[in-house]
PDB file of N, CA and C in Angstrom:
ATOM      1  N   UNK A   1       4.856  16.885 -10.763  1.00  0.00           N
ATOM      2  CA  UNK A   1       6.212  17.082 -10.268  1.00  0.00           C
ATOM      3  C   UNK A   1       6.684  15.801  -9.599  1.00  0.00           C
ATOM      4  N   UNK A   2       8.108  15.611  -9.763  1.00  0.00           N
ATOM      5  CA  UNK A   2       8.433  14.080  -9.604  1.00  0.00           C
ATOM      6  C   UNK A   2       9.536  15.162  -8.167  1.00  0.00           C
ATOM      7  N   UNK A   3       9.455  13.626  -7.471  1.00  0.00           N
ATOM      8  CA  UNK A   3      10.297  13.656  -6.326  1.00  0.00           C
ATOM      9  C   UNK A   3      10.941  12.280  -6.433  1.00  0.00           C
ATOM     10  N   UNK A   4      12.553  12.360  -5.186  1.00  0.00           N
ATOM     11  CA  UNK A   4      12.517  11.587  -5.148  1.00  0.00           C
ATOM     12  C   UNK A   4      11.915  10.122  -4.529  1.00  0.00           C
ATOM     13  N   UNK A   5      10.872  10.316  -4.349  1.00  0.00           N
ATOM     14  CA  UNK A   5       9.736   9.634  -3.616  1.00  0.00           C
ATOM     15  C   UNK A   5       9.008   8.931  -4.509  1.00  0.00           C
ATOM     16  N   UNK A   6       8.459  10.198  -5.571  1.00  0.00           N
ATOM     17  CA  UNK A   6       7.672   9.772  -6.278  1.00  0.00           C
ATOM     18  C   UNK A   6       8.352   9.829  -8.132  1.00  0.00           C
ATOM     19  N   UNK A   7       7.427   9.217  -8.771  1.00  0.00           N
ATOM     20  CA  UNK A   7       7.808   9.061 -10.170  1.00  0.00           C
ATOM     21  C   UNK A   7       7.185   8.335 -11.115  1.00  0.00           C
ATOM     22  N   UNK A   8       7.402   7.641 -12.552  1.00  0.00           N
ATOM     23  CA  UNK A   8       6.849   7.123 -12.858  1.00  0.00           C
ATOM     24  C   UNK A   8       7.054   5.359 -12.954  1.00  0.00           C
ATOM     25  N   UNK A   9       6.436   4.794 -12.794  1.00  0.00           N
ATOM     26  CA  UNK A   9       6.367   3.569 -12.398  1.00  0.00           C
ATOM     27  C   UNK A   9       6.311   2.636 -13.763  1.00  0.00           C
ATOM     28  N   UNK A  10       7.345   2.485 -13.820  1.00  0.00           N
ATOM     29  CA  UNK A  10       7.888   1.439 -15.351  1.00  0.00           C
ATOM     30  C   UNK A  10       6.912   0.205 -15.515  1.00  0.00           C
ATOM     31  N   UNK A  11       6.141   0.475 -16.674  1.00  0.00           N
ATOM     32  CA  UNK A  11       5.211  -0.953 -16.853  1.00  0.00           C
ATOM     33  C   UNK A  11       6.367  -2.323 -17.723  1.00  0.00           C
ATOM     34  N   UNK A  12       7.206  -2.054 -17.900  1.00  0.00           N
ATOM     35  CA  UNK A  12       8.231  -2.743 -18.525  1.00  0.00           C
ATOM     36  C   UNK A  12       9.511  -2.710 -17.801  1.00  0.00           C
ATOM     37  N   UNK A  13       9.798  -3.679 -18.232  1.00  0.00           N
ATOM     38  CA  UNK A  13      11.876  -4.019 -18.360  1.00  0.00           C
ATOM     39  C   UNK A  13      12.017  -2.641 -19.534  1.00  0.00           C
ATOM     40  N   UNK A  14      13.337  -2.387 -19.141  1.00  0.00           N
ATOM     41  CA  UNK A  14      14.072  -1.205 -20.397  1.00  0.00           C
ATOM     42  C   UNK A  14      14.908  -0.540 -19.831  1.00  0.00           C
ATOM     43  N   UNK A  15      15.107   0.150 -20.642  1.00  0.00           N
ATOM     44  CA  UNK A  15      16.658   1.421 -20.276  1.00  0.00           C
ATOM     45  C   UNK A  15      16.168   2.706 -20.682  1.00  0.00           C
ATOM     46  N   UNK A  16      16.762   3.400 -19.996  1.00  0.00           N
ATOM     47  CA  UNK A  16      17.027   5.068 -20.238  1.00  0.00           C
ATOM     48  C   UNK A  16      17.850   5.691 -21.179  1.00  0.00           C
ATOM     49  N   UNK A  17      18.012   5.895 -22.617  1.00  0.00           N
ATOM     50  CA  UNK A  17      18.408   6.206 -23.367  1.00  0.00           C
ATOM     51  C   UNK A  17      18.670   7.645 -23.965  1.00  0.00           C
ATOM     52  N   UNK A  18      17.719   8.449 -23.131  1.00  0.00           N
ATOM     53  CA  UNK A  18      17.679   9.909 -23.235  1.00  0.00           C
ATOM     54  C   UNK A  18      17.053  10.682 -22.545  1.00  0.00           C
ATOM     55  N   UNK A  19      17.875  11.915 -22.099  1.00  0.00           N
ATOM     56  CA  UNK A  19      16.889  12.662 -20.948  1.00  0.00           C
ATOM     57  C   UNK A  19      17.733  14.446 -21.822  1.00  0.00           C
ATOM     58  N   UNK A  20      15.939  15.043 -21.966  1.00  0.00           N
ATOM     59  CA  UNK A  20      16.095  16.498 -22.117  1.00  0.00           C
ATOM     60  C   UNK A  20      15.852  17.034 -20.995  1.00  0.00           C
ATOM     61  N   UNK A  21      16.075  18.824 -21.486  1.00  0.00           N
ATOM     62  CA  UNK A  21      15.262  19.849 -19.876  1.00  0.00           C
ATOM     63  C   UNK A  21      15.548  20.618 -20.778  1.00  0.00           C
ATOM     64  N   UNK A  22      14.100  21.716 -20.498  1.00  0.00           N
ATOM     65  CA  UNK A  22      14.079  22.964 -20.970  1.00  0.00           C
ATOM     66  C   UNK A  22      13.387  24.146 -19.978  1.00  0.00           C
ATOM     67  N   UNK A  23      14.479  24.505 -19.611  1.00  0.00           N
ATOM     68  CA  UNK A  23      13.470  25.554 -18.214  1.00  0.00           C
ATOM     69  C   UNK A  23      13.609  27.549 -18.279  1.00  0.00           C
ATOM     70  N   UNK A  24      13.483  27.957 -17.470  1.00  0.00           N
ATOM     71  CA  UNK A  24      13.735  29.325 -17.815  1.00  0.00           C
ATOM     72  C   UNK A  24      14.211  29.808 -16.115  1.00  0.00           C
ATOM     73  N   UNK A  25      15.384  30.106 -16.564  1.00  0.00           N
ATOM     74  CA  UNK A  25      15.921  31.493 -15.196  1.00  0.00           C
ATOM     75  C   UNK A  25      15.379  32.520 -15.365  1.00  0.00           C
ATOM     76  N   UNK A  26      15.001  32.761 -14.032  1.00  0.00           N
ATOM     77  CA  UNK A  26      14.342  33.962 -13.901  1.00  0.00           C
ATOM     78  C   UNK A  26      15.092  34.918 -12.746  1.00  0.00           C
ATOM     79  N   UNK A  27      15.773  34.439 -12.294  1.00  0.00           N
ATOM     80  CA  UNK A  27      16.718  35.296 -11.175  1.00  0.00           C
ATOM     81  C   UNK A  27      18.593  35.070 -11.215  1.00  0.00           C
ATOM     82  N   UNK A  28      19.096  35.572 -11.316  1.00  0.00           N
ATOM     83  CA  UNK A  28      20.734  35.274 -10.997  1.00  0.00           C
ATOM     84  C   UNK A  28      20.939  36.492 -10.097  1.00  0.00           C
ATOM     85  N   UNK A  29      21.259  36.351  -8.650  1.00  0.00           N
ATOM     86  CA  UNK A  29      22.113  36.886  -8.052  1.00  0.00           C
ATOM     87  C   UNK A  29      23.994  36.826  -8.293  1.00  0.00           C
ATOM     88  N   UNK A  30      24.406  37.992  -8.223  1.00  0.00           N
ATOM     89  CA  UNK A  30      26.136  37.928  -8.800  1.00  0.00           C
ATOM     90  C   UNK A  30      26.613  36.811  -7.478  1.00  0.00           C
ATOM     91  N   UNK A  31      27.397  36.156  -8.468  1.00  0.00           N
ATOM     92  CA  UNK A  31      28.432  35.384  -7.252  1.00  0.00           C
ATOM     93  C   UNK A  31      30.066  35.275  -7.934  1.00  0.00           C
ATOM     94  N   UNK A  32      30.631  34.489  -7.290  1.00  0.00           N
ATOM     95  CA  UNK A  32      31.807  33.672  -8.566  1.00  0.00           C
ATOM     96  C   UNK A  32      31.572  32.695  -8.725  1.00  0.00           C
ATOM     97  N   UNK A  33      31.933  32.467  -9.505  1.00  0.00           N
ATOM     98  CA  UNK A  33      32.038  31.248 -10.398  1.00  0.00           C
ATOM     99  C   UNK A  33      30.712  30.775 -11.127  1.00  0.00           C
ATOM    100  N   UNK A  34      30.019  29.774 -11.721  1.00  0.00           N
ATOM    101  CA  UNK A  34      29.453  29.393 -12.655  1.00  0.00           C
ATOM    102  C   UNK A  34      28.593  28.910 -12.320  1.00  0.00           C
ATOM    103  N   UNK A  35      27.130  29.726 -11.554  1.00  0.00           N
ATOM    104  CA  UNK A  35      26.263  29.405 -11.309  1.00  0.00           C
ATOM    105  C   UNK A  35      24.832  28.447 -12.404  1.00  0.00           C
ATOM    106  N   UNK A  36      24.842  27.040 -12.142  1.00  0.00           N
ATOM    107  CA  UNK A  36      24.295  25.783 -12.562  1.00  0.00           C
ATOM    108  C   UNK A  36      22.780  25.202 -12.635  1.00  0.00           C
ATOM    109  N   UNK A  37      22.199  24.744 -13.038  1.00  0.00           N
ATOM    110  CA  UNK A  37      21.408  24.179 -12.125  1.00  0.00           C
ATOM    111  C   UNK A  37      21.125  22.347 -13.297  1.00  0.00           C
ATOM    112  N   UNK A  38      21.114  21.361 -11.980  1.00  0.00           N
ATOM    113  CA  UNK A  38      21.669  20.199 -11.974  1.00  0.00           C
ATOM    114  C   UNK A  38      19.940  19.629 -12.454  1.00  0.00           C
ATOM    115  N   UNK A  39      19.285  18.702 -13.352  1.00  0.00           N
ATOM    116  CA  UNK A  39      18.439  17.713 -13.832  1.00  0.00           C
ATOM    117  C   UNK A  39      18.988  16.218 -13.157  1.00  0.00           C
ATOM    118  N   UNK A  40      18.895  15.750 -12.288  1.00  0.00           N
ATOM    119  CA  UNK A  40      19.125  14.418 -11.782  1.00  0.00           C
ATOM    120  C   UNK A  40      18.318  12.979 -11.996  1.00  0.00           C
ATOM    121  N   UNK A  41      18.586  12.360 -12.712  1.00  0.00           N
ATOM    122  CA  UNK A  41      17.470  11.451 -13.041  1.00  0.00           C
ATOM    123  C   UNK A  41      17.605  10.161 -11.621  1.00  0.00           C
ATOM    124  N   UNK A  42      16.971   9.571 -11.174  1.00  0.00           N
ATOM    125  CA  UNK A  42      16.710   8.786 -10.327  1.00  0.00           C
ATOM    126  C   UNK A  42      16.267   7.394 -10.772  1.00  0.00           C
ATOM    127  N   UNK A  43      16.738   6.494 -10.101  1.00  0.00           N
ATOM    128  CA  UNK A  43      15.723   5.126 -10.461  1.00  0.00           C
ATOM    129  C   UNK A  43      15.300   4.657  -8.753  1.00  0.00           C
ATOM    130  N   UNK A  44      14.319   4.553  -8.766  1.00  0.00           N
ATOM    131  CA  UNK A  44      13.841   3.875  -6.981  1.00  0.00           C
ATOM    132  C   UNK A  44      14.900   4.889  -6.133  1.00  0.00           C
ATOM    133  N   UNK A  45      14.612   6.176  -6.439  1.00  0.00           N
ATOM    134  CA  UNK A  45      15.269   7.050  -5.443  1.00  0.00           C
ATOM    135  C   UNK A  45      16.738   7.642  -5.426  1.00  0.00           C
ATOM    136  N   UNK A  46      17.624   6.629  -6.665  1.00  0.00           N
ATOM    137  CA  UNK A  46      18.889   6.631  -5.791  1.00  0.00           C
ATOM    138  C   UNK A  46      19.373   7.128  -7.355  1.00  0.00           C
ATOM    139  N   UNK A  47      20.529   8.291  -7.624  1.00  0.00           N
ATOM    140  CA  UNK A  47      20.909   8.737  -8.826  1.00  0.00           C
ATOM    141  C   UNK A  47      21.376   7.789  -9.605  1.00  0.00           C
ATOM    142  N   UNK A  48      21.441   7.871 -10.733  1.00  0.00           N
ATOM    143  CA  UNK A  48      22.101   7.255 -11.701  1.00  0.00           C
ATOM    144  C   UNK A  48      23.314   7.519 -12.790  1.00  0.00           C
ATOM    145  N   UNK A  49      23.914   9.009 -12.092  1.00  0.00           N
ATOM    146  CA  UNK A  49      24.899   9.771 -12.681  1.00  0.00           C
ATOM    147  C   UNK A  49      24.239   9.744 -14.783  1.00  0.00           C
ATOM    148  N   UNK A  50      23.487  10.347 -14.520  1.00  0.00           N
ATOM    149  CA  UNK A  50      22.731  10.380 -16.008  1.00  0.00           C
ATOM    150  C   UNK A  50      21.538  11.622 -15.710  1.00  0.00           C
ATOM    151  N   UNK A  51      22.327  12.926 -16.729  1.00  0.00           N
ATOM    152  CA  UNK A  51      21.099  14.083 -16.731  1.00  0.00           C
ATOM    153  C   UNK A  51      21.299  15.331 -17.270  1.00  0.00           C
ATOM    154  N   UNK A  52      21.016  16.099 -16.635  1.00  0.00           N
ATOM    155  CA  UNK A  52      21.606  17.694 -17.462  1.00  0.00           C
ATOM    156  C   UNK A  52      21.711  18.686 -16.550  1.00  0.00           C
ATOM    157  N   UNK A  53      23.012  19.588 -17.184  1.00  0.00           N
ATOM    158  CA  UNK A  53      23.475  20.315 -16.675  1.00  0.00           C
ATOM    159  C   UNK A  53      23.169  21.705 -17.464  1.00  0.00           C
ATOM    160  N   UNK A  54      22.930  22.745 -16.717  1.00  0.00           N
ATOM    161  CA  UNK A  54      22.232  23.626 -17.433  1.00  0.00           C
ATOM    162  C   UNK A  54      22.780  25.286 -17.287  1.00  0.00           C
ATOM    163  N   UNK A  55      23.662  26.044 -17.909  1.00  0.00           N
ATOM    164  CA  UNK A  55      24.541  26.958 -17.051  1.00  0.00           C
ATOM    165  C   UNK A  55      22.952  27.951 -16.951  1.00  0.00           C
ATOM    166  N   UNK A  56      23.566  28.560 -15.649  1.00  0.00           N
ATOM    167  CA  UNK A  56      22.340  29.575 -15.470  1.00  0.00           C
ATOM    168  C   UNK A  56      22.777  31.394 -14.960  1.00  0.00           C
ATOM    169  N   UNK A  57      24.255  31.541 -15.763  1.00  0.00           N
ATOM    170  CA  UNK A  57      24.982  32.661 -15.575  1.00  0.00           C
ATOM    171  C   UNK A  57      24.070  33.688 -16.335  1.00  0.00           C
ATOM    172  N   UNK A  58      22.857  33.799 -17.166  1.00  0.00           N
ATOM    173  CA  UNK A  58      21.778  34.892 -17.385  1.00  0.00           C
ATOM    174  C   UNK A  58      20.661  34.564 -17.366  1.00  0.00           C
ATOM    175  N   UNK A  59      19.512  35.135 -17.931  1.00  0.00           N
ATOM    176  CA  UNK A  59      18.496  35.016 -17.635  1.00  0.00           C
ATOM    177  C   UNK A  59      17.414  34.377 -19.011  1.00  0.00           C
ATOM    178  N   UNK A  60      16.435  33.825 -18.836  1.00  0.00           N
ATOM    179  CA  UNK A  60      16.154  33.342 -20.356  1.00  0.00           C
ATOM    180  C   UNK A  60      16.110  31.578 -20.102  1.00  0.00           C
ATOM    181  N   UNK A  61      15.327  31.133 -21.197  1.00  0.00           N
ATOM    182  CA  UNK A  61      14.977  30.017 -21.558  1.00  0.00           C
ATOM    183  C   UNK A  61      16.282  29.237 -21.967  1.00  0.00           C
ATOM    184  N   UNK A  62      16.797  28.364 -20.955  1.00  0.00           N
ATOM    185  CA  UNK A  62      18.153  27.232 -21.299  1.00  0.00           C
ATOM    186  C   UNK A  62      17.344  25.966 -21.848  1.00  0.00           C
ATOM    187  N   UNK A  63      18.620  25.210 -22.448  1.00  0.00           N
ATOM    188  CA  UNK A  63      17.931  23.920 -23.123  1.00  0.00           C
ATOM    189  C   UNK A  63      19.033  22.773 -22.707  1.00  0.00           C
ATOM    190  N   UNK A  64      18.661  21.424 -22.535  1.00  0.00           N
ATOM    191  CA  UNK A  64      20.201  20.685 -22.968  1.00  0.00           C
ATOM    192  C   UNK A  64      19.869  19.052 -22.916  1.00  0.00           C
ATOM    193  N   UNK A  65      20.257  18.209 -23.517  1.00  0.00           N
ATOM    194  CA  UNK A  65      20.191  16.970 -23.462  1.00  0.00           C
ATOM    195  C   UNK A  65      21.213  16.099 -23.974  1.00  0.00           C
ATOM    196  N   UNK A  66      21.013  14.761 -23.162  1.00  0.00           N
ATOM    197  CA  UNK A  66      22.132  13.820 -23.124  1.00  0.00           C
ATOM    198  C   UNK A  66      21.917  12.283 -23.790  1.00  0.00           C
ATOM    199  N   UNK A  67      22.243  11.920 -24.319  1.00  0.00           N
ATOM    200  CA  UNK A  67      21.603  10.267 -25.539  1.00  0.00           C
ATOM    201  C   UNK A  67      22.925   9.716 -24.556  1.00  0.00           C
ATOM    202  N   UNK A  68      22.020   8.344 -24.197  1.00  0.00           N
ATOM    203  CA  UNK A  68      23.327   7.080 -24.021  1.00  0.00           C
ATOM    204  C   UNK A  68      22.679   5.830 -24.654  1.00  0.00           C
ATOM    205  N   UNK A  69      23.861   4.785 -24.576  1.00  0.00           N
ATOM    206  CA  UNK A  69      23.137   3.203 -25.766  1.00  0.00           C
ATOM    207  C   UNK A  69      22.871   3.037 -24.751  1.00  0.00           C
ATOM    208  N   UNK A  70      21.662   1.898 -25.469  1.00  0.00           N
ATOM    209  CA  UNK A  70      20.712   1.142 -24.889  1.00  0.00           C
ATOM    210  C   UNK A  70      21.685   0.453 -23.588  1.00  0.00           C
ATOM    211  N   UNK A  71      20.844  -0.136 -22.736  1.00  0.00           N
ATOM    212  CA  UNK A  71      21.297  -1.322 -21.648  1.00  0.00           C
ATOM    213  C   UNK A  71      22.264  -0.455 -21.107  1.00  0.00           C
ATOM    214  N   UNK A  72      22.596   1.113 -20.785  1.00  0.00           N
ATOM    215  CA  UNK A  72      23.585   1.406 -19.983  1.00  0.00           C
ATOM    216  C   UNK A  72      23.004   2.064 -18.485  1.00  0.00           C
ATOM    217  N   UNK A  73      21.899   2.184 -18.982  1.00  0.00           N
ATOM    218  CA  UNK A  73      20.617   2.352 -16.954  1.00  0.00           C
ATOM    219  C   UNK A  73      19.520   1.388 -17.458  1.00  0.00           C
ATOM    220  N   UNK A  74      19.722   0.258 -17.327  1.00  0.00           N
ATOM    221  CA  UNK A  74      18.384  -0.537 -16.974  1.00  0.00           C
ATOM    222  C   UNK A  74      17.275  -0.739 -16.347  1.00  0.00           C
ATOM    223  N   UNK A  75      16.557  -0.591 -16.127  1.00  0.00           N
ATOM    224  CA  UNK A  75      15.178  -0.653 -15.437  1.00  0.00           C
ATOM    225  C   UNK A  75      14.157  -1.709 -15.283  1.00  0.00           C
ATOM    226  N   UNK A  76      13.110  -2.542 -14.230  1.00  0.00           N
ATOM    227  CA  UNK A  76      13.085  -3.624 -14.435  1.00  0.00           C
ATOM    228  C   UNK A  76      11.495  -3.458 -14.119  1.00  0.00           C
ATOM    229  N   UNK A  77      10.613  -3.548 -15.014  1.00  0.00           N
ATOM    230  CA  UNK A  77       8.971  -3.400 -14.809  1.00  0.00           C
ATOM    231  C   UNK A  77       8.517  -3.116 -13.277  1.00  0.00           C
ATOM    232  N   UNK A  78       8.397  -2.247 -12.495  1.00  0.00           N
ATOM    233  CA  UNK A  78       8.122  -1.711 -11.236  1.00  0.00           C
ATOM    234  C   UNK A  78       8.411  -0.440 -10.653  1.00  0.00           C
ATOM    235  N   UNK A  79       9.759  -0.891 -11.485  1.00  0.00           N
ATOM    236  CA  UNK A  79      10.681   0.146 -11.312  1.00  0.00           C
ATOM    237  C   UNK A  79      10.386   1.753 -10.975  1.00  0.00           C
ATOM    238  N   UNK A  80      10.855   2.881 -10.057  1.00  0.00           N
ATOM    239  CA  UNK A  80      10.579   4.474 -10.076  1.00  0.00           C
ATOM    240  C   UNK A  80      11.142   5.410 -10.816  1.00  0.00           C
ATOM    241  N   UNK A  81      11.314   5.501 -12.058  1.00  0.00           N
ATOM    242  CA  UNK A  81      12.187   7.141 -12.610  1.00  0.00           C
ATOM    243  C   UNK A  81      11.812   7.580 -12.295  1.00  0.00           C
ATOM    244  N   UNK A  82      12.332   8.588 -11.461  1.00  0.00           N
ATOM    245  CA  UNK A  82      11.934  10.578 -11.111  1.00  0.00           C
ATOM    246  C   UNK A  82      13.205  11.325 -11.605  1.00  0.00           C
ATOM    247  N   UNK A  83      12.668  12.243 -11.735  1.00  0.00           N
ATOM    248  CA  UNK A  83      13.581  13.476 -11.818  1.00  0.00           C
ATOM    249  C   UNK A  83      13.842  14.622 -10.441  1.00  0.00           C
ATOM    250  N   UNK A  84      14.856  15.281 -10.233  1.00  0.00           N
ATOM    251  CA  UNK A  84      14.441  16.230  -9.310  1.00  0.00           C
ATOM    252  C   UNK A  84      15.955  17.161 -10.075  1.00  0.00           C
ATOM    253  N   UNK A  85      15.431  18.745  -9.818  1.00  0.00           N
ATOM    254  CA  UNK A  85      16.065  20.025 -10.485  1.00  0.00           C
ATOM    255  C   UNK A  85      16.834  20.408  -9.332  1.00  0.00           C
ATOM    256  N   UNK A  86      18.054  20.651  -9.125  1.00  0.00           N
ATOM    257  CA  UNK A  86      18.472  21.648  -8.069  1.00  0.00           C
ATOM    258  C   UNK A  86      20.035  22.339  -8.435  1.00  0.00           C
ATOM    259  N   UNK A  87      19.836  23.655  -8.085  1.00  0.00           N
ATOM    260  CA  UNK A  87      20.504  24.686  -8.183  1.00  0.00           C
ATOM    261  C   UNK A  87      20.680  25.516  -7.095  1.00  0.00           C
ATOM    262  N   UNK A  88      22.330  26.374  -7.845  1.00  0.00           N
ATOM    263  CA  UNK A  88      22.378  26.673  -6.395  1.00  0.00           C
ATOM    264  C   UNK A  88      21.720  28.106  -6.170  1.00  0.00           C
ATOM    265  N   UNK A  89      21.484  28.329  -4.658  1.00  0.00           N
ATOM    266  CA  UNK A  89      20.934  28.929  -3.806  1.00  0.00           C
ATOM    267  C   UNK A  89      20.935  30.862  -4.490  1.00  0.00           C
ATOM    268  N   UNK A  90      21.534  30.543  -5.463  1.00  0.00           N
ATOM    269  CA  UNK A  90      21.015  32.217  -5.851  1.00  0.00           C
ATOM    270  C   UNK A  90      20.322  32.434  -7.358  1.00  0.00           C
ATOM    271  N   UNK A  91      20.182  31.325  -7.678  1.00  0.00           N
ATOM    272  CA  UNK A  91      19.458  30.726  -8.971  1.00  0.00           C
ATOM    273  C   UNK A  91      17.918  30.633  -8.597  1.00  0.00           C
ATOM    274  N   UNK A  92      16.826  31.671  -9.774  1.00  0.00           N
ATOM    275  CA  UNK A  92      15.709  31.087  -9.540  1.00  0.00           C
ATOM    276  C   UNK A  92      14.961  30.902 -10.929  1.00  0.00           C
ATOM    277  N   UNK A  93      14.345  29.538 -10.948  1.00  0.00           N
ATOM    278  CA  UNK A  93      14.009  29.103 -12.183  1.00  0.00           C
ATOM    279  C   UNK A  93      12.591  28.687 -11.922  1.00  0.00           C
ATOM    280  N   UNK A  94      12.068  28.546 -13.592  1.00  0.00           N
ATOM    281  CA  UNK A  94      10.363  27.954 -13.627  1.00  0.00           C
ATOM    282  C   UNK A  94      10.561  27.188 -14.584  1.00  0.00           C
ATOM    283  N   UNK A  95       9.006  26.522 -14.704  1.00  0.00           N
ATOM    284  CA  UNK A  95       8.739  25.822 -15.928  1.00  0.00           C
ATOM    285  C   UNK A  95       9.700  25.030 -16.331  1.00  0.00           C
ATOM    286  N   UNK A  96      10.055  23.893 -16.047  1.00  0.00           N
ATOM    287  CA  UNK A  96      10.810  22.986 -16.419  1.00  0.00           C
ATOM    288  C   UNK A  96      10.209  21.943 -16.647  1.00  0.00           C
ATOM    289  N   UNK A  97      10.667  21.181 -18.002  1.00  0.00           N
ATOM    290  CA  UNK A  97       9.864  20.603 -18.636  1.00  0.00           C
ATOM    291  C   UNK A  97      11.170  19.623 -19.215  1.00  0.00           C
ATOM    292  N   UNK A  98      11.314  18.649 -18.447  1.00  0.00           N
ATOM    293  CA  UNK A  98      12.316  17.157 -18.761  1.00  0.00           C
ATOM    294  C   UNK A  98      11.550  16.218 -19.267  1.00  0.00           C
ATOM    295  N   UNK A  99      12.033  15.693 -20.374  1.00  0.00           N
ATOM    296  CA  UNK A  99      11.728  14.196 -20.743  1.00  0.00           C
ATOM    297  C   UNK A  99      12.620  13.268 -20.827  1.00  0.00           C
ATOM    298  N   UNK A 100      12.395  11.724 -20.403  1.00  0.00           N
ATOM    299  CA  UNK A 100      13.237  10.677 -20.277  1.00  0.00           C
ATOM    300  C   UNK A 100      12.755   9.940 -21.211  1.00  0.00           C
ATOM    301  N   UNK A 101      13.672   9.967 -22.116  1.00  0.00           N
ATOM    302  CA  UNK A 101      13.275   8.922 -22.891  1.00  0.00           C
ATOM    303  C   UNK A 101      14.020   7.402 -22.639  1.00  0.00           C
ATOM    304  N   UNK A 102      13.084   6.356 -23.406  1.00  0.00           N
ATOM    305  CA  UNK A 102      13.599   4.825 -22.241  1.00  0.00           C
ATOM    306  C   UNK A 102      13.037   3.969 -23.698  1.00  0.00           C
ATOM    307  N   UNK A 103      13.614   2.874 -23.909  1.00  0.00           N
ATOM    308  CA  UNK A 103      13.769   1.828 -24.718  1.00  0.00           C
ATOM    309  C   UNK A 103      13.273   0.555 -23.734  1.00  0.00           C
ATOM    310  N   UNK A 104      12.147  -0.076 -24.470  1.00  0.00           N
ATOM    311  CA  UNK A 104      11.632  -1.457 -23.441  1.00  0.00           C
ATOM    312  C   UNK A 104      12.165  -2.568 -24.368  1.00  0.00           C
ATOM    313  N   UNK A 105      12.149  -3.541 -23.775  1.00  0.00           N
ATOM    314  CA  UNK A 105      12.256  -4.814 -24.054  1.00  0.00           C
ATOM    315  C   UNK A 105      11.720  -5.658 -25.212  1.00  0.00           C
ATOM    316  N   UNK A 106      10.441  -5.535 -24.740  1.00  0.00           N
ATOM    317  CA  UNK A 106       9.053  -5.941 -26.048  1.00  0.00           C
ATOM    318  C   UNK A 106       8.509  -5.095 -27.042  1.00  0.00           C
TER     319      UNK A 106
END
């Protein structure tokens, strides 16, 4: 589990080119409006407005992913991607399973 603390530590220069999520709701309490839950990708902690949005108005296995060109989140060999999931407060989910996909240099 990635925080924003922790993550994986880029052995290369590259970019972020694609990020999935596939998780499962397991709770919806009724509310209004269009209860969400947010995939945030991170670089060294800090967002990168790049991720997935996932509606979570029933219950069941959601899916969703986002492709951008190359060189539009760069990353520089040291570098932290994490991910972190959050939804709101009447949403309860498991098993989430994101991949970032990333394009290097060499």
């Amino acid at each position: 589990e990635t925080s924003e603390a922790k993550g994986y530590v880029m052995p290369r220069d590259g970019s972020i080119t694609a990020v999935s999520t596939n998780l499962e709701v397991i709770q919806v309490n009724p509310q209004t409006g269009e209860p969400q839950i947010e995939i945030i990708v991170l670089k060294n902690g800090q967002a990168i407005s790049f991720g997935n949005t996932l509606s979570a108005e029933s219950l069941g296995v959601k899916k969703d992913y986002d492709v951008q060109a190359k060189d539009t989140v760069d990353f520089r060999a040291g570098d932290v991607i994490s991910v972190v999931a959050k939804g709101d407060s009447n949403v309860a989910w498991r098993d989430v399973i994101t991949l970032i996909e990333i394009t290097t240099v060499d």
